[in-house]
PDB file of N, CA and C in Angstrom:
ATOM      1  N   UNK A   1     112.137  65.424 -20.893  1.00  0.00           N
ATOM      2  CA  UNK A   1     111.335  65.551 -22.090  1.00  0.00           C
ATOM      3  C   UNK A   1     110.001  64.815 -21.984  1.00  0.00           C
ATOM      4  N   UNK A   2     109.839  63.969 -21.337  1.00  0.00           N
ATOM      5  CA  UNK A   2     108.907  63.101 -21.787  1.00  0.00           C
ATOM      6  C   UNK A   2     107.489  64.011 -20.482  1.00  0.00           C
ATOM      7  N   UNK A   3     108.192  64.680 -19.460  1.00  0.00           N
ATOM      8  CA  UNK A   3     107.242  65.157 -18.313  1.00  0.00           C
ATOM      9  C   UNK A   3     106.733  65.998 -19.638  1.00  0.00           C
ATOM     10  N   UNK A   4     107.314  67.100 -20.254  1.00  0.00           N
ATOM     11  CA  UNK A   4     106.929  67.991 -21.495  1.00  0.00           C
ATOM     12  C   UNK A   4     105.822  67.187 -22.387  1.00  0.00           C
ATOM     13  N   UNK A   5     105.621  66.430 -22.846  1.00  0.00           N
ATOM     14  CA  UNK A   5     105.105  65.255 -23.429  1.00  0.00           C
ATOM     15  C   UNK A   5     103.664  64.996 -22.500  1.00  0.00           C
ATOM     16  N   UNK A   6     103.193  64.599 -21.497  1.00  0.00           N
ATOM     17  CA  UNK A   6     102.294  64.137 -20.593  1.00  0.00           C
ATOM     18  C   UNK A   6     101.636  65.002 -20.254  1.00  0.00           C
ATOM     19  N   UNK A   7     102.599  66.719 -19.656  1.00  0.00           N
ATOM     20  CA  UNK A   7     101.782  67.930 -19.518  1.00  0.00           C
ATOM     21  C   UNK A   7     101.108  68.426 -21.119  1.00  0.00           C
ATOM     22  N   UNK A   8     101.686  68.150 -22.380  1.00  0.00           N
ATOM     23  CA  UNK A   8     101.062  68.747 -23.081  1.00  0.00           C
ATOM     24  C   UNK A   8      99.554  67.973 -23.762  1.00  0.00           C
ATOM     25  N   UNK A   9      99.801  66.796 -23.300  1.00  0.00           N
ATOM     26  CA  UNK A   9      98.560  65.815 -23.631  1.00  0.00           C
ATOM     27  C   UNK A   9      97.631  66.104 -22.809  1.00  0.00           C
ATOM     28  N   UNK A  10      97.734  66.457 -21.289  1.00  0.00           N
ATOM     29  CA  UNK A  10      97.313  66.983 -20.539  1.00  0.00           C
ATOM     30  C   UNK A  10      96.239  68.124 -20.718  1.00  0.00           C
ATOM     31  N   UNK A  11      96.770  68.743 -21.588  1.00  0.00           N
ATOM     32  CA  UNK A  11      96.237  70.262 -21.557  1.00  0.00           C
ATOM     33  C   UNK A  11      95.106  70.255 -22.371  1.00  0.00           C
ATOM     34  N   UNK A  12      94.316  70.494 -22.018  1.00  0.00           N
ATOM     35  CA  UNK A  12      92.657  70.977 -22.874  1.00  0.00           C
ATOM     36  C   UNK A  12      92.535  72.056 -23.230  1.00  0.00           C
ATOM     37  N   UNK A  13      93.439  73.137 -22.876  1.00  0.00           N
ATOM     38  CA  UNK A  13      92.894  74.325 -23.209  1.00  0.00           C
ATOM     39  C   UNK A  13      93.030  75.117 -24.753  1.00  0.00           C
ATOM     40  N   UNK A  14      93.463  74.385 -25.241  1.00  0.00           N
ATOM     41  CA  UNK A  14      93.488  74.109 -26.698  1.00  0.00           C
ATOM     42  C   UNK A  14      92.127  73.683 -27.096  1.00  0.00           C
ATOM     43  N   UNK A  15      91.901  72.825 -26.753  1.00  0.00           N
ATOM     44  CA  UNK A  15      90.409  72.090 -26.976  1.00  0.00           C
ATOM     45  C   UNK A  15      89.583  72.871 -26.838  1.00  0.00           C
ATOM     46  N   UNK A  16      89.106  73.426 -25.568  1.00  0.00           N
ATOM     47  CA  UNK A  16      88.015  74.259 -25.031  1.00  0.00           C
ATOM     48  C   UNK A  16      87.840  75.580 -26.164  1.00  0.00           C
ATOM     49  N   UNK A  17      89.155  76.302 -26.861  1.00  0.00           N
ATOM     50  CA  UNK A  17      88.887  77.367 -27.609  1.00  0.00           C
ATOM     51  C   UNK A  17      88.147  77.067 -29.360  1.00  0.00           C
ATOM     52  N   UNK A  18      89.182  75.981 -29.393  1.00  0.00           N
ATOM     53  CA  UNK A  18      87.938  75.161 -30.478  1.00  0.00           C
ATOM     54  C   UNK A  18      87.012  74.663 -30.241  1.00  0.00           C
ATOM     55  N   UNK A  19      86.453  74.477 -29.519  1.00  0.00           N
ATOM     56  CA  UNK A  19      84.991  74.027 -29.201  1.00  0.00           C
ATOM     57  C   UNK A  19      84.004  75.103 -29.159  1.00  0.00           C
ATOM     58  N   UNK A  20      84.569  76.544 -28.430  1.00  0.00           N
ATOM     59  CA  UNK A  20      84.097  77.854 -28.946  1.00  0.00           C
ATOM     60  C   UNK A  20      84.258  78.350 -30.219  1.00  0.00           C
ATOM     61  N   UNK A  21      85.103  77.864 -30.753  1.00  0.00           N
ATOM     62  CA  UNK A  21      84.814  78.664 -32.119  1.00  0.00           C
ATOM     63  C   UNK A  21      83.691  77.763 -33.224  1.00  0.00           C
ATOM     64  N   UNK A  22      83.852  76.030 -32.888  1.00  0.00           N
ATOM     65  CA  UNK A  22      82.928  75.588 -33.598  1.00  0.00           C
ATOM     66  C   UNK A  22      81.489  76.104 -33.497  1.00  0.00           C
ATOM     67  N   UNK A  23      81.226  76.361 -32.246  1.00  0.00           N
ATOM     68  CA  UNK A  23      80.142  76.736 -31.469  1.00  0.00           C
ATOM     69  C   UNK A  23      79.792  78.325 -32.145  1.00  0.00           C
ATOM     70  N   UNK A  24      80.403  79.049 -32.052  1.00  0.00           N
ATOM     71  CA  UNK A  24      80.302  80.525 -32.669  1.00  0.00           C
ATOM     72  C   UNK A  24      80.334  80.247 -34.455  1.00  0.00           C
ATOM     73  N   UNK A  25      80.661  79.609 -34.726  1.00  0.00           N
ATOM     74  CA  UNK A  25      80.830  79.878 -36.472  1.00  0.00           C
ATOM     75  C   UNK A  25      79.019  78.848 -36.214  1.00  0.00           C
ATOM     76  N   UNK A  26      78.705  77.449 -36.114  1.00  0.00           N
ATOM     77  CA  UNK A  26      77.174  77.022 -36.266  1.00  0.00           C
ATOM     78  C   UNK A  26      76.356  78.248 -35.673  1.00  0.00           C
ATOM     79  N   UNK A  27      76.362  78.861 -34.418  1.00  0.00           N
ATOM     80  CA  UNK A  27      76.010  80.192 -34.771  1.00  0.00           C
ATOM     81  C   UNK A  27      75.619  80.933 -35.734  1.00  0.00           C
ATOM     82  N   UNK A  28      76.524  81.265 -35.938  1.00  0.00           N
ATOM     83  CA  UNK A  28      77.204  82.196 -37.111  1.00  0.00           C
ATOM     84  C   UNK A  28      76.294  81.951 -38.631  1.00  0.00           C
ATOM     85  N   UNK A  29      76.233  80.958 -38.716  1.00  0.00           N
ATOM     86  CA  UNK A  29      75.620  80.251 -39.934  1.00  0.00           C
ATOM     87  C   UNK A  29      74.455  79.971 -40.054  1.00  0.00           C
ATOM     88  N   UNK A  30      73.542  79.686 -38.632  1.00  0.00           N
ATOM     89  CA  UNK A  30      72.370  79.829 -38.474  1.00  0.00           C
ATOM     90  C   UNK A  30      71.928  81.022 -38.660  1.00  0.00           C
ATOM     91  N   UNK A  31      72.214  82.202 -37.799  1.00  0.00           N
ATOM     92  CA  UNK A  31      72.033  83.617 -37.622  1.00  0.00           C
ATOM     93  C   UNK A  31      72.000  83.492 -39.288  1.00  0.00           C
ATOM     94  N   UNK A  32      72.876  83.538 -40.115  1.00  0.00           N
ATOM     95  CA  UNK A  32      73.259  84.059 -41.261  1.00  0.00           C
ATOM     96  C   UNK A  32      71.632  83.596 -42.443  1.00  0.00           C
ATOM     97  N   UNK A  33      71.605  82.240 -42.270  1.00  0.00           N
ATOM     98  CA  UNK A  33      70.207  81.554 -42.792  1.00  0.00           C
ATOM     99  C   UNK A  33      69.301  82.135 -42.381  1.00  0.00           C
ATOM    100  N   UNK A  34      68.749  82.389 -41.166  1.00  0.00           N
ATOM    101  CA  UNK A  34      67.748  82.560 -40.629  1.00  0.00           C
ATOM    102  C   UNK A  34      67.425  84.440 -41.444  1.00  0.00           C
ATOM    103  N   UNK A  35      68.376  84.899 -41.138  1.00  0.00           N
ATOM    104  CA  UNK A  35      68.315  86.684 -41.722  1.00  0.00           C
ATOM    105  C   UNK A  35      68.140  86.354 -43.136  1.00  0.00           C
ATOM    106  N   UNK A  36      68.757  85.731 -43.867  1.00  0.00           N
ATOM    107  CA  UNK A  36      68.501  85.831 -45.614  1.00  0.00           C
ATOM    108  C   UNK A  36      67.256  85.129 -45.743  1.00  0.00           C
ATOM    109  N   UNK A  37      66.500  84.281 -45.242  1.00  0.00           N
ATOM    110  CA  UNK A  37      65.101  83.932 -45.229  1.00  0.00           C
ATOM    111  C   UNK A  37      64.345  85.104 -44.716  1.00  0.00           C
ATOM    112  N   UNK A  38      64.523  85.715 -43.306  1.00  0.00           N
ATOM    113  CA  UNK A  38      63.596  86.728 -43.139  1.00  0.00           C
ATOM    114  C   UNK A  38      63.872  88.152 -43.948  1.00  0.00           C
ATOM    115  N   UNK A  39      64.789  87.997 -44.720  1.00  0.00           N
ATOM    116  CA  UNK A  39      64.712  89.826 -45.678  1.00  0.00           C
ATOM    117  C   UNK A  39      64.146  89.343 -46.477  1.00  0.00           C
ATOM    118  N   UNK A  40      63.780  87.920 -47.082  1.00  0.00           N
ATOM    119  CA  UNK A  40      63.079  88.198 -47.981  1.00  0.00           C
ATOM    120  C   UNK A  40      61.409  88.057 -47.841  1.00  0.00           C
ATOM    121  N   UNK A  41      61.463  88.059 -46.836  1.00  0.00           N
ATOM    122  CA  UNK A  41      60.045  88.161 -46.308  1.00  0.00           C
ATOM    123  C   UNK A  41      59.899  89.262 -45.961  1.00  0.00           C
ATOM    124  N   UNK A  42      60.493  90.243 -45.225  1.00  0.00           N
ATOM    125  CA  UNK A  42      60.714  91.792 -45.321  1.00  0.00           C
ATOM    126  C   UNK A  42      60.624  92.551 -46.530  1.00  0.00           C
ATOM    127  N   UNK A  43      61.200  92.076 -47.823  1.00  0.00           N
ATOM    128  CA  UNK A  43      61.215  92.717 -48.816  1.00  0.00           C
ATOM    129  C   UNK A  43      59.577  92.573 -49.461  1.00  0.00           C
ATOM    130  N   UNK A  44      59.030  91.373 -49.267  1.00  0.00           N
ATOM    131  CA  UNK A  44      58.154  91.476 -49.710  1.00  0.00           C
ATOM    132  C   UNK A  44      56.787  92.359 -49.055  1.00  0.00           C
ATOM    133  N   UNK A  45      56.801  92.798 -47.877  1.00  0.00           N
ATOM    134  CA  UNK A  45      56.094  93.598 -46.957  1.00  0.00           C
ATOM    135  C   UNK A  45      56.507  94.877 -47.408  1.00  0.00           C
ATOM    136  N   UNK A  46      57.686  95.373 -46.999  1.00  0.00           N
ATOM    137  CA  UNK A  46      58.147  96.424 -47.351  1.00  0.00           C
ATOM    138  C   UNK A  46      57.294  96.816 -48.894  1.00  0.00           C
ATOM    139  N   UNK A  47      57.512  96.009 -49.743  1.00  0.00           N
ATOM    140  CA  UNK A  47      56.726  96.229 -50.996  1.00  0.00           C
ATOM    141  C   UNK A  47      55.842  96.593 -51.238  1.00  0.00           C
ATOM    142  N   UNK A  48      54.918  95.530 -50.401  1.00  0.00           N
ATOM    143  CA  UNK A  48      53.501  95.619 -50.405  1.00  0.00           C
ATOM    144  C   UNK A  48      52.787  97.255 -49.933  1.00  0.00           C
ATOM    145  N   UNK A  49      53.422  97.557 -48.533  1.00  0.00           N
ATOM    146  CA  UNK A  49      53.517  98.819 -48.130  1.00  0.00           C
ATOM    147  C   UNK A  49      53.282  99.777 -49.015  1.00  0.00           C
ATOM    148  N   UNK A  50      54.556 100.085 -49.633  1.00  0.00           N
ATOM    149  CA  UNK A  50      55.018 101.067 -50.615  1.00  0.00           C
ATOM    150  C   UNK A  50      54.296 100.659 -51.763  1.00  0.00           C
ATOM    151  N   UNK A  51      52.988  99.730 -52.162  1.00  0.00           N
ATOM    152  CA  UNK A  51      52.456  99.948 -53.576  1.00  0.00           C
ATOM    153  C   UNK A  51      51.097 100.459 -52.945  1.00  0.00           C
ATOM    154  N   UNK A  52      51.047 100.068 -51.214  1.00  0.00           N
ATOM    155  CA  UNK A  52      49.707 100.971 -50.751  1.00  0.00           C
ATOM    156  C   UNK A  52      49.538 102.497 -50.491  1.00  0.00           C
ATOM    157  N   UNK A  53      50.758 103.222 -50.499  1.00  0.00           N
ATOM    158  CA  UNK A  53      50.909 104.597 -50.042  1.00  0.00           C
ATOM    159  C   UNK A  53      50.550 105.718 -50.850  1.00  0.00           C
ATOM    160  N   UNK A  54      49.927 106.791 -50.736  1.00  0.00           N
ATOM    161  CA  UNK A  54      49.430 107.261 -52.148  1.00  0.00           C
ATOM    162  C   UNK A  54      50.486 108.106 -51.993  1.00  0.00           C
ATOM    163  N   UNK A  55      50.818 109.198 -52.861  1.00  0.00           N
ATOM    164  CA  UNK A  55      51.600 110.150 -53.305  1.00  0.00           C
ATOM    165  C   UNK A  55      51.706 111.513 -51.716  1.00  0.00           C
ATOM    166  N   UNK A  56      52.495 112.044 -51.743  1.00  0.00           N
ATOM    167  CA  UNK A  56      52.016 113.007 -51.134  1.00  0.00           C
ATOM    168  C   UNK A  56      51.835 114.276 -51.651  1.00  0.00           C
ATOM    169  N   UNK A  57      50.644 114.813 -50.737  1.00  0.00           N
ATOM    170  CA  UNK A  57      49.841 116.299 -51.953  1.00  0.00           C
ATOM    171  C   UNK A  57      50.094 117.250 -51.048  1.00  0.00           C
ATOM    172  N   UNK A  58      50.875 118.463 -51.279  1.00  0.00           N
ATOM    173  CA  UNK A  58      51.380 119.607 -50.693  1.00  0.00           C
ATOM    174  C   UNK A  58      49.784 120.457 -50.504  1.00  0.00           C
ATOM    175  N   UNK A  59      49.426 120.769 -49.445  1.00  0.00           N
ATOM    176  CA  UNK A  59      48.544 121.593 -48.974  1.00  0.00           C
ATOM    177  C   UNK A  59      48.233 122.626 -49.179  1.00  0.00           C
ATOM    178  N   UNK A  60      47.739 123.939 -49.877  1.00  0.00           N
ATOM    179  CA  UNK A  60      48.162 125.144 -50.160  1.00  0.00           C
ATOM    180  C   UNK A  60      46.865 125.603 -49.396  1.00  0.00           C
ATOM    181  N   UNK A  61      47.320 126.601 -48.247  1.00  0.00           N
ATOM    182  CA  UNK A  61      45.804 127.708 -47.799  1.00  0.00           C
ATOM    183  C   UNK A  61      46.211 128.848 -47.809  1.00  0.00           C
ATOM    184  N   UNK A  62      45.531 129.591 -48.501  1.00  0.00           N
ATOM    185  CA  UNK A  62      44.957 130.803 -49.265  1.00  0.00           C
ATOM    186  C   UNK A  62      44.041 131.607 -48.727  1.00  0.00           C
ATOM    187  N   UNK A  63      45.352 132.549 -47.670  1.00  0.00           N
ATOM    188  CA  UNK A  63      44.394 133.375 -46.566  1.00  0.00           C
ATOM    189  C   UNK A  63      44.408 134.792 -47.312  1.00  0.00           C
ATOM    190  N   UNK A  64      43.456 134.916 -48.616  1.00  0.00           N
ATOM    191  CA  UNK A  64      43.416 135.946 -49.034  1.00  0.00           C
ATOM    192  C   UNK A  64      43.999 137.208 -48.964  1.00  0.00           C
ATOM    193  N   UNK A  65      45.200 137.147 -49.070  1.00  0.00           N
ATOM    194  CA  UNK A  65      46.069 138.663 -48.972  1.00  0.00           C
ATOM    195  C   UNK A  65      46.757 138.656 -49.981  1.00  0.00           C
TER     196      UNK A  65
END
């Protein structure tokens, strides 16, 4: 029992997968900040855009027949 005991203190590989997931979720959370700051800087472009665009005017030519 106790060899069971020494190998499992032993083992990191427990460790190493949490250390990836801490690593992926601060990720995760940055990515997440960083996008909800830039849509709203998008939204406001996007806006701006769309109050510069004029209408669109259907063309009509009138080849006399």
């Amino acid at each position: 029992m106790p060899r069971v005991l020494v190998r499992f203190a032993r083992d990191e590989t427990a460790a190493t997968a949490i250390e990836y997931a801490v690593l992926i979720a601060t990720v995760s959370a940055g990515l997440s900040a960083l996008l909800h700051n830039l849509g709203g800087a998008l939204d406001g472009t996007f806006a701006k855009v769309a109050g510069s665009l004029q209408p669109h005017q259907a063309i009509v030519i009138d080849d006399g027949q």
